[in-house]
PDB file of N, CA and C in Angstrom:
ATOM      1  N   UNK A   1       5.538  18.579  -6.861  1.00  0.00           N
ATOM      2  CA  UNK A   1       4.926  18.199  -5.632  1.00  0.00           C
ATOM      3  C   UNK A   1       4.773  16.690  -5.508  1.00  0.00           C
ATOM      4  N   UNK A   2       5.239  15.832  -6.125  1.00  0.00           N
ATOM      5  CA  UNK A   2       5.163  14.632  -6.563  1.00  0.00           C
ATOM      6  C   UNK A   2       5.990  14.036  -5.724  1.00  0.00           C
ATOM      7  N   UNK A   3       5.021  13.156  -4.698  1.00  0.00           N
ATOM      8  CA  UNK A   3       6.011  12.499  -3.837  1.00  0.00           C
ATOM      9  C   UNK A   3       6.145  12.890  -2.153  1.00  0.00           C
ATOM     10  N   UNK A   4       5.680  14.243  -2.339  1.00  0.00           N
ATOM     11  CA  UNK A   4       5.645  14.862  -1.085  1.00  0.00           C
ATOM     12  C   UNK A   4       4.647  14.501  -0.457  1.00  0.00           C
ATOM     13  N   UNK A   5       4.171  14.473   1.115  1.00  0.00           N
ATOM     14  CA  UNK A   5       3.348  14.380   1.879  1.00  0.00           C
ATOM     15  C   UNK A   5       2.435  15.447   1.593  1.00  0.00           C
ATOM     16  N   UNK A   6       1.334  15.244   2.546  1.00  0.00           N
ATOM     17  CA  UNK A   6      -0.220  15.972   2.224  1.00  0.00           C
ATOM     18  C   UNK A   6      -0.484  15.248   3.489  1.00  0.00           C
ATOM     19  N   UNK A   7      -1.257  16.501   3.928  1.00  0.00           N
ATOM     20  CA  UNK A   7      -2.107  15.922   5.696  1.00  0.00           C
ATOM     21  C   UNK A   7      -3.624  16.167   5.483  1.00  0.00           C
ATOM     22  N   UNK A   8      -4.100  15.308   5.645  1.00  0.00           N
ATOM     23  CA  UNK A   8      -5.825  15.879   5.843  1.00  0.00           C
ATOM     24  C   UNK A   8      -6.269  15.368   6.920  1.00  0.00           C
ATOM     25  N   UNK A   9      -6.920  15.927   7.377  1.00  0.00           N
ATOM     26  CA  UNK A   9      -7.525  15.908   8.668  1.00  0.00           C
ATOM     27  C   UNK A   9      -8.906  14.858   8.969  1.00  0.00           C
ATOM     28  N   UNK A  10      -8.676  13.785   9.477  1.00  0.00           N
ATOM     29  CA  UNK A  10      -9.814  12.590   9.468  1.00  0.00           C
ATOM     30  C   UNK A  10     -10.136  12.738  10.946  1.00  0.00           C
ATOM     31  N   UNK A  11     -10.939  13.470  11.303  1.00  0.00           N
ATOM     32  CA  UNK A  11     -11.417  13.472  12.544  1.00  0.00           C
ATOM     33  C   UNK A  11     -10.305  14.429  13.384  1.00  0.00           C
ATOM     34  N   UNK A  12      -9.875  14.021  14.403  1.00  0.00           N
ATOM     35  CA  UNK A  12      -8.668  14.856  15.158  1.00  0.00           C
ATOM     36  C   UNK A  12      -7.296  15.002  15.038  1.00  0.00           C
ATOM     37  N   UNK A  13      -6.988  13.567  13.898  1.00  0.00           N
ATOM     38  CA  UNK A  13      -5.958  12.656  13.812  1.00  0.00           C
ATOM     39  C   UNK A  13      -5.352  13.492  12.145  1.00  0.00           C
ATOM     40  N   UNK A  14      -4.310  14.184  12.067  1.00  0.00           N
ATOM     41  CA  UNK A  14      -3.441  14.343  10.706  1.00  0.00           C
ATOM     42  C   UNK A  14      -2.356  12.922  10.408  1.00  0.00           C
ATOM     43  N   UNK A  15      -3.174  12.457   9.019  1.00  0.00           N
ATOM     44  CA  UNK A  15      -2.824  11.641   8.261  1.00  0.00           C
ATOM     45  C   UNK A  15      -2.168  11.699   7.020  1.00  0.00           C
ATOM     46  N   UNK A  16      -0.848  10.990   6.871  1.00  0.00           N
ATOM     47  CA  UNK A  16       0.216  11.680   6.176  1.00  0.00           C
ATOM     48  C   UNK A  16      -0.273  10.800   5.033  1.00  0.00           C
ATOM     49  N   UNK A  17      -0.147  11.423   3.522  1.00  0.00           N
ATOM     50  CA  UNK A  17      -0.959  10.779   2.366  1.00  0.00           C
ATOM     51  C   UNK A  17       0.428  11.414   0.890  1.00  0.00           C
ATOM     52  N   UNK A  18       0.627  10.526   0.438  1.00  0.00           N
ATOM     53  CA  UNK A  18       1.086  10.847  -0.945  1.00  0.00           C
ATOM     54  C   UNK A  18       0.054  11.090  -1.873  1.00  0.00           C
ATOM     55  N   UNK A  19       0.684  11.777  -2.952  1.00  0.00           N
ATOM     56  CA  UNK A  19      -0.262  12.856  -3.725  1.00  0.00           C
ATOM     57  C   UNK A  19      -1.279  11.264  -4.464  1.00  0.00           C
ATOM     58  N   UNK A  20      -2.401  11.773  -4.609  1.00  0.00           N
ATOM     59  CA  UNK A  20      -3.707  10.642  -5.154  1.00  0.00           C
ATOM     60  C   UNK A  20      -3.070  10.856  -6.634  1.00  0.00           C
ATOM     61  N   UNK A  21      -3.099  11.488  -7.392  1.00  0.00           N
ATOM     62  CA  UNK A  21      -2.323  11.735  -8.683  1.00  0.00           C
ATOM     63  C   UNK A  21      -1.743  10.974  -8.943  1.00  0.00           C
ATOM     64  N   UNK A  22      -1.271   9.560  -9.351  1.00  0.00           N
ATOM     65  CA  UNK A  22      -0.377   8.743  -9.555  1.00  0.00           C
ATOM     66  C   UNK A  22      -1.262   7.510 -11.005  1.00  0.00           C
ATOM     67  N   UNK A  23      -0.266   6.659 -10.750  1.00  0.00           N
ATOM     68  CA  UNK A  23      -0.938   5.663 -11.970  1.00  0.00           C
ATOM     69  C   UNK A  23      -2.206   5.201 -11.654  1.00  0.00           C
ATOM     70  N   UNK A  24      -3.400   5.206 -12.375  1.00  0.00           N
ATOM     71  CA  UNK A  24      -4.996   4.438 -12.101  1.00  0.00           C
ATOM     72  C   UNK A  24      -4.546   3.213 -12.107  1.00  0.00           C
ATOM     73  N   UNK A  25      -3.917   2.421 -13.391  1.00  0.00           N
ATOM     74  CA  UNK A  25      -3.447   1.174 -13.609  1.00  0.00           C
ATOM     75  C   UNK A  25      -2.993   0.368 -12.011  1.00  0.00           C
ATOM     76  N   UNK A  26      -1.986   0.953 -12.263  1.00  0.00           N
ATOM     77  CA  UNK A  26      -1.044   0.695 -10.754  1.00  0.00           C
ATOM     78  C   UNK A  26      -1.553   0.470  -9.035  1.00  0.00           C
ATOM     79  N   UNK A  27      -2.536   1.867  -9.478  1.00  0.00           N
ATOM     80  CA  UNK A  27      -3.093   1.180  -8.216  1.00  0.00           C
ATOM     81  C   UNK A  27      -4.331   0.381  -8.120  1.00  0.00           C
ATOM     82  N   UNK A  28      -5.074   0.220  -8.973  1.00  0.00           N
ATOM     83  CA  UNK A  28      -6.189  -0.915  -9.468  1.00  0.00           C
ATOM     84  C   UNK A  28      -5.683  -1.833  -9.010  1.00  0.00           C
ATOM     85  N   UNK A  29      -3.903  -1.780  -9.471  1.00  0.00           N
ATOM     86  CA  UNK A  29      -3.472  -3.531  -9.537  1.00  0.00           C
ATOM     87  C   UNK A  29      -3.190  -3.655  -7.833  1.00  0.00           C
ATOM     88  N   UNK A  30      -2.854  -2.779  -7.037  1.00  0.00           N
ATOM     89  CA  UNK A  30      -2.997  -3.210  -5.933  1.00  0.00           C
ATOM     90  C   UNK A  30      -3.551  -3.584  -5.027  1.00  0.00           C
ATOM     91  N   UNK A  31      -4.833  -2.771  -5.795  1.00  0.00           N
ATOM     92  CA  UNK A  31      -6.079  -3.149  -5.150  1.00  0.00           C
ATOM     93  C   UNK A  31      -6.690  -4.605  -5.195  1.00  0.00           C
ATOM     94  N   UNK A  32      -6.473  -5.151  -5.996  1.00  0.00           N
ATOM     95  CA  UNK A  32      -6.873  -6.237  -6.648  1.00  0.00           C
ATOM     96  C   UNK A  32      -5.972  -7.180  -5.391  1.00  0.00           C
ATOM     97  N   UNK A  33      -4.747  -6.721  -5.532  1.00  0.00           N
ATOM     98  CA  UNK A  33      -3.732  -7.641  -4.526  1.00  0.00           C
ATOM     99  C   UNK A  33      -4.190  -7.807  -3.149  1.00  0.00           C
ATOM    100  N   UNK A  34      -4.684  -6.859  -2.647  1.00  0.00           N
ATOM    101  CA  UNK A  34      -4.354  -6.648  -1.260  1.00  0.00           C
ATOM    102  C   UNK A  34      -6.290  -7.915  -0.997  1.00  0.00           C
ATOM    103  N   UNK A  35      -7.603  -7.330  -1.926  1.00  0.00           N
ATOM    104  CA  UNK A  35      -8.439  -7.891  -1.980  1.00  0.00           C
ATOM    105  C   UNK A  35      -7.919  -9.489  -2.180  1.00  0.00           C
ATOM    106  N   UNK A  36      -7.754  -9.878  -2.859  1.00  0.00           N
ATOM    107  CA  UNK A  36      -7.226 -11.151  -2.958  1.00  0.00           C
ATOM    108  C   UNK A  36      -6.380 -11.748  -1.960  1.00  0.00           C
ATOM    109  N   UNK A  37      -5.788 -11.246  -1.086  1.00  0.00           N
ATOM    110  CA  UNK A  37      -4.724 -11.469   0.218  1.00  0.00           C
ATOM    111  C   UNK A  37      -5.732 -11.601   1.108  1.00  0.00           C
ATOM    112  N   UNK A  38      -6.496 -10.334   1.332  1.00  0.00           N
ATOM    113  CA  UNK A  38      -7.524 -10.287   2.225  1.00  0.00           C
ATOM    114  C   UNK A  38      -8.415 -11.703   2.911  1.00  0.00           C
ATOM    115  N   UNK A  39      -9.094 -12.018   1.080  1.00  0.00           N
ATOM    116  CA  UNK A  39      -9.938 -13.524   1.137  1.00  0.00           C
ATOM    117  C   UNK A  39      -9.029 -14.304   1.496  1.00  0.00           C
ATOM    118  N   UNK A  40      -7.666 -14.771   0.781  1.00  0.00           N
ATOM    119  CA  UNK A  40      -7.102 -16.073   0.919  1.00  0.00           C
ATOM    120  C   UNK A  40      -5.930 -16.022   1.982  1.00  0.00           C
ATOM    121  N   UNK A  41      -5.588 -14.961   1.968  1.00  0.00           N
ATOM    122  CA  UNK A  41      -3.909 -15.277   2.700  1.00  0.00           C
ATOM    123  C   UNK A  41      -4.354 -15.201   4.269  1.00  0.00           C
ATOM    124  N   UNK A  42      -3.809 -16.241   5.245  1.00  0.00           N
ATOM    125  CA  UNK A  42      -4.080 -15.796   6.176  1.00  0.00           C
ATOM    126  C   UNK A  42      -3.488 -14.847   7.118  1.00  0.00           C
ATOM    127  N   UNK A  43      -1.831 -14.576   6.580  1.00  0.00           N
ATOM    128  CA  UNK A  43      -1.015 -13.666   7.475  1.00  0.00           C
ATOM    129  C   UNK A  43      -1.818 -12.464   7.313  1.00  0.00           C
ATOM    130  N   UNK A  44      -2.509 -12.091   6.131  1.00  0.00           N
ATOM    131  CA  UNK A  44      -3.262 -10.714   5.768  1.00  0.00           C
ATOM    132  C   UNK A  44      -4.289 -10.506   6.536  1.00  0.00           C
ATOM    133  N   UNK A  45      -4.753 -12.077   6.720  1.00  0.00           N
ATOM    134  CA  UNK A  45      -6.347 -12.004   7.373  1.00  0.00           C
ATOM    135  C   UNK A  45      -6.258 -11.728   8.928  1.00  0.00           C
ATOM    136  N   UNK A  46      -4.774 -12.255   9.447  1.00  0.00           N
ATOM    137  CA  UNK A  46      -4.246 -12.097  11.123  1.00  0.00           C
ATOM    138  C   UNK A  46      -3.859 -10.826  11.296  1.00  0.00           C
ATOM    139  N   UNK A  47      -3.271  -9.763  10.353  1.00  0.00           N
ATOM    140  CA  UNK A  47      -2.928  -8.503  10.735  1.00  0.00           C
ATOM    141  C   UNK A  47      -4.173  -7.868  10.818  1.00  0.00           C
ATOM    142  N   UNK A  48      -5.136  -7.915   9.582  1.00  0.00           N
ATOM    143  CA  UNK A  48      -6.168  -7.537   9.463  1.00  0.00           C
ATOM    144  C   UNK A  48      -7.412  -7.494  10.800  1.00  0.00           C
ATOM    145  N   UNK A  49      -7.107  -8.420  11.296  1.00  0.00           N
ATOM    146  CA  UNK A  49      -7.878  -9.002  12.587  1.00  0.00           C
ATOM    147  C   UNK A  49      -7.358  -8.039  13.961  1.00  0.00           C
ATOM    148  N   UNK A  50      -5.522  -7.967  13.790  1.00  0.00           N
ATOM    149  CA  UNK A  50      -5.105  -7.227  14.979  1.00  0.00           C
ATOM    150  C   UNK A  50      -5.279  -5.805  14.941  1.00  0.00           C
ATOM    151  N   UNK A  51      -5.261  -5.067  13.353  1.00  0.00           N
ATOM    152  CA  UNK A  51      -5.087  -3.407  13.402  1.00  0.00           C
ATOM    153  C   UNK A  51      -7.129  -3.239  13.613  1.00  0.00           C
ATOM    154  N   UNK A  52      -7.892  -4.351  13.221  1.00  0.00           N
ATOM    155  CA  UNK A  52      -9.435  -3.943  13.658  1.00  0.00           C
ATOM    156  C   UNK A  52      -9.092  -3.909  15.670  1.00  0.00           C
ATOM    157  N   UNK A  53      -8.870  -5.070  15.979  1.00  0.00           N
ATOM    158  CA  UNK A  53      -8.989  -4.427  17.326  1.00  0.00           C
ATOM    159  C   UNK A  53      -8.100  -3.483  18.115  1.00  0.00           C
ATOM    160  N   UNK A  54      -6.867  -2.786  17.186  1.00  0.00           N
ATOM    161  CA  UNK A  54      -6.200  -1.915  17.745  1.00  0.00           C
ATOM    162  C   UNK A  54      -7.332  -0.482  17.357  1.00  0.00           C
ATOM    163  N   UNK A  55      -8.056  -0.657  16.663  1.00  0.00           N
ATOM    164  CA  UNK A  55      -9.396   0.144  16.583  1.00  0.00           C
ATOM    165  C   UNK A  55      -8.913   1.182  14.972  1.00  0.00           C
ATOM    166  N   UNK A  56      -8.184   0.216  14.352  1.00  0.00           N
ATOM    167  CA  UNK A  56      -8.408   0.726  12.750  1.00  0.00           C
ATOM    168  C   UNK A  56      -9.122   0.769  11.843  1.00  0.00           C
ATOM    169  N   UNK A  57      -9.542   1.368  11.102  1.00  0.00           N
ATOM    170  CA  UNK A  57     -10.680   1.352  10.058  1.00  0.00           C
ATOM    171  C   UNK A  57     -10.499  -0.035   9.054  1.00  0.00           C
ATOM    172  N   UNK A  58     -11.460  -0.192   8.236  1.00  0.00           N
ATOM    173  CA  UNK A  58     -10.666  -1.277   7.180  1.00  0.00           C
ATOM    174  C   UNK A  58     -10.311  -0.364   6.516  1.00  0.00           C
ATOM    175  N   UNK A  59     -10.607   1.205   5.812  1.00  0.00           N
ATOM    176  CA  UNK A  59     -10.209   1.940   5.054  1.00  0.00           C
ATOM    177  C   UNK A  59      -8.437   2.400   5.415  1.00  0.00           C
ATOM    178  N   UNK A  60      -8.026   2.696   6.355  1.00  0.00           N
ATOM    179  CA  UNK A  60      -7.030   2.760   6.665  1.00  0.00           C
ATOM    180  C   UNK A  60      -6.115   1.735   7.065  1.00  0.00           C
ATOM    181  N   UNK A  61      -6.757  -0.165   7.190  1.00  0.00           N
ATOM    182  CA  UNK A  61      -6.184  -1.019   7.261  1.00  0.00           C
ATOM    183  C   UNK A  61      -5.568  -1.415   5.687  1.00  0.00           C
ATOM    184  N   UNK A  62      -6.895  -0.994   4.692  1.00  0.00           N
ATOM    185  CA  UNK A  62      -6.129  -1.483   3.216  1.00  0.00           C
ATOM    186  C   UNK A  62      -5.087  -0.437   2.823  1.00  0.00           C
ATOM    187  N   UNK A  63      -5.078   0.840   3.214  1.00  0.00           N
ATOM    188  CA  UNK A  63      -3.895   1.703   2.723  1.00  0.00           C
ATOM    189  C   UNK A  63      -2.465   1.128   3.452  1.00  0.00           C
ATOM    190  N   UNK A  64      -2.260   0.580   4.344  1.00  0.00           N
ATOM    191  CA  UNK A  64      -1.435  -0.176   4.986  1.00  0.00           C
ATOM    192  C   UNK A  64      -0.843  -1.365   3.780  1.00  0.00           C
ATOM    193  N   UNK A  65      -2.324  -1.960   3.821  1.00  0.00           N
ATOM    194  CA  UNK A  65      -1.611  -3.011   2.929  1.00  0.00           C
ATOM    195  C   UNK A  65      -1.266  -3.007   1.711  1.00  0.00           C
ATOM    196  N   UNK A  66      -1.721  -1.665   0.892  1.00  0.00           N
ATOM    197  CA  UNK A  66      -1.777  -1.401  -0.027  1.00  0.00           C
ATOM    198  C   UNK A  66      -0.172  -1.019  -0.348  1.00  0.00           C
ATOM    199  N   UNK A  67       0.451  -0.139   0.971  1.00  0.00           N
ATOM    200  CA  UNK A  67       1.861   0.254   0.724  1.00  0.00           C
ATOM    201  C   UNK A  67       2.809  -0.937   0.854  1.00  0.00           C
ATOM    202  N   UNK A  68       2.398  -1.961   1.491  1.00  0.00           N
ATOM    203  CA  UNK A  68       3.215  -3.002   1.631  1.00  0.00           C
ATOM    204  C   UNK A  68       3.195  -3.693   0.168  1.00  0.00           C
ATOM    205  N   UNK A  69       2.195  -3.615  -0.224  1.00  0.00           N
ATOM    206  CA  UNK A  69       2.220  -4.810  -1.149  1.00  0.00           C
ATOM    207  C   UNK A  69       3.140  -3.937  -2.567  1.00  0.00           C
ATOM    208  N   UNK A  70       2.561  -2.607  -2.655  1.00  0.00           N
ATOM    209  CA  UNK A  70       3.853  -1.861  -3.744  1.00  0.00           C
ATOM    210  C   UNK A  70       4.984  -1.943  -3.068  1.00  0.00           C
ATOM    211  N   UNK A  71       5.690  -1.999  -2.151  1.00  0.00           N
ATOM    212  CA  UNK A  71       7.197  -1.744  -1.247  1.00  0.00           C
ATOM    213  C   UNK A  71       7.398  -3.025  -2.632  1.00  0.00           C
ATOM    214  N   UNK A  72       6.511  -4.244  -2.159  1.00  0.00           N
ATOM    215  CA  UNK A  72       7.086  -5.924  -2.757  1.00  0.00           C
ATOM    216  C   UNK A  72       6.894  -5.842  -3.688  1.00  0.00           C
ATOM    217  N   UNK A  73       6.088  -5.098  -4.399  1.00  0.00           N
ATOM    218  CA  UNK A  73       5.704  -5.264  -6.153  1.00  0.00           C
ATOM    219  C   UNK A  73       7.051  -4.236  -6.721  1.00  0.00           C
ATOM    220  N   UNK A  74       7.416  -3.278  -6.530  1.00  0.00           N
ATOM    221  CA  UNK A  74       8.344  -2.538  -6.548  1.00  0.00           C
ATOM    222  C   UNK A  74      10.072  -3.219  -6.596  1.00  0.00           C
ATOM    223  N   UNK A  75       9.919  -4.520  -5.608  1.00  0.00           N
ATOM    224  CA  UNK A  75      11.505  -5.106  -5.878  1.00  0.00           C
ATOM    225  C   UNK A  75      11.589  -5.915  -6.800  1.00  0.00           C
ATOM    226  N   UNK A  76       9.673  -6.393  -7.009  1.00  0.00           N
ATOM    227  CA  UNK A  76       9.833  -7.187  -7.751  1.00  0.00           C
ATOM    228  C   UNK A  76      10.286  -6.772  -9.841  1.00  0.00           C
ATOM    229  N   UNK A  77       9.851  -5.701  -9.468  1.00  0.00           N
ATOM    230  CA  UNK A  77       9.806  -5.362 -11.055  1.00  0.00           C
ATOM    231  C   UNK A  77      10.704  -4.418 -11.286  1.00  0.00           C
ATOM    232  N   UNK A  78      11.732  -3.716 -10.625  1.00  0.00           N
ATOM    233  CA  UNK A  78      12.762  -2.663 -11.104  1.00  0.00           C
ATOM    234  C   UNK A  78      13.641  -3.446 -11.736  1.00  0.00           C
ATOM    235  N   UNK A  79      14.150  -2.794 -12.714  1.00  0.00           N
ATOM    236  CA  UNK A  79      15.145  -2.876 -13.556  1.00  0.00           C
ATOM    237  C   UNK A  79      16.546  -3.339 -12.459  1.00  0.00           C
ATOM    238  N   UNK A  80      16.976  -4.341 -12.791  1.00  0.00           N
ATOM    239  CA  UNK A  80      18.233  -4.639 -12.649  1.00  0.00           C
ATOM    240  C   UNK A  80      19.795  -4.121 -13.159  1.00  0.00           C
ATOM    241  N   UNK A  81      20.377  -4.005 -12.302  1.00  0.00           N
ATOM    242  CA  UNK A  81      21.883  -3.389 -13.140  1.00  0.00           C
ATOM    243  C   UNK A  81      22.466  -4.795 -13.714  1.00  0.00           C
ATOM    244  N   UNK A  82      23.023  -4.200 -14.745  1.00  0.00           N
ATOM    245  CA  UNK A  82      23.758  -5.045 -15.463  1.00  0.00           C
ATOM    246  C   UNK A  82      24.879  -5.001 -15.950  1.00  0.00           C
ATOM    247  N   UNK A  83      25.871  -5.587 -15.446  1.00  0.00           N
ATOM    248  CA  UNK A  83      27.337  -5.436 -16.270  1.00  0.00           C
ATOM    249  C   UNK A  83      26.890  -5.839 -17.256  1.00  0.00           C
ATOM    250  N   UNK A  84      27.537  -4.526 -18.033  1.00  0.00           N
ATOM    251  CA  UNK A  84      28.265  -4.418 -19.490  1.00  0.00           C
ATOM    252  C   UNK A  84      29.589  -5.249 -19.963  1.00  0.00           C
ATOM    253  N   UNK A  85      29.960  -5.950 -20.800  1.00  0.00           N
ATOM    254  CA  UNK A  85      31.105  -6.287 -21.113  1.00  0.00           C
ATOM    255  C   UNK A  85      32.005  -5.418 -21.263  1.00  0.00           C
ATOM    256  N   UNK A  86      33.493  -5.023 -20.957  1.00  0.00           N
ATOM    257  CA  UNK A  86      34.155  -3.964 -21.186  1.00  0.00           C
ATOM    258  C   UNK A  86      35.219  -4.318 -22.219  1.00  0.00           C
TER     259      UNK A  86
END
């Protein structure tokens, strides 16, 4: 089931959620990221500003940023292919 969507119901609205089951580590560390973007970065602090008055939660504004920031942490750290000498 790993990987698949999950809907729970937040008021009227079904919200599509990957399984909570995943790394603690991993997502600590994003958490940490997105908090730290939050205070200093300002592109974070301008989206942050537009999804509040599109009438978003901050709880559902940091899961936003939370997926963005693994999408970038994710290119940053996969394994590279590598030619082999033949």
């Amino acid at each position: 089931m790993r990987g698949q969507l999950r809907r729970t119901l937040l008021g009227h609205s079904a919200v599509p959620r990957l399984n909570r089951g995943g790394d603690r580590q991993a997502n600590a560390a994003l958490h940490r990221i997105v908090q730290t973007r939050l205070h200093f970065d300002p592109r974070t602090r301008d989206y942050h500003e537009r999804r509040t008055k599109a009438g978003k939660t901050r709880r559902e504004i940091v899961r936003c940023l939370k997926r963005y920031a693994a999408r970038e942490v994710f290119h940053l750290v996969r394994p590279t292919q590598s030619c082999s000498p033949s």
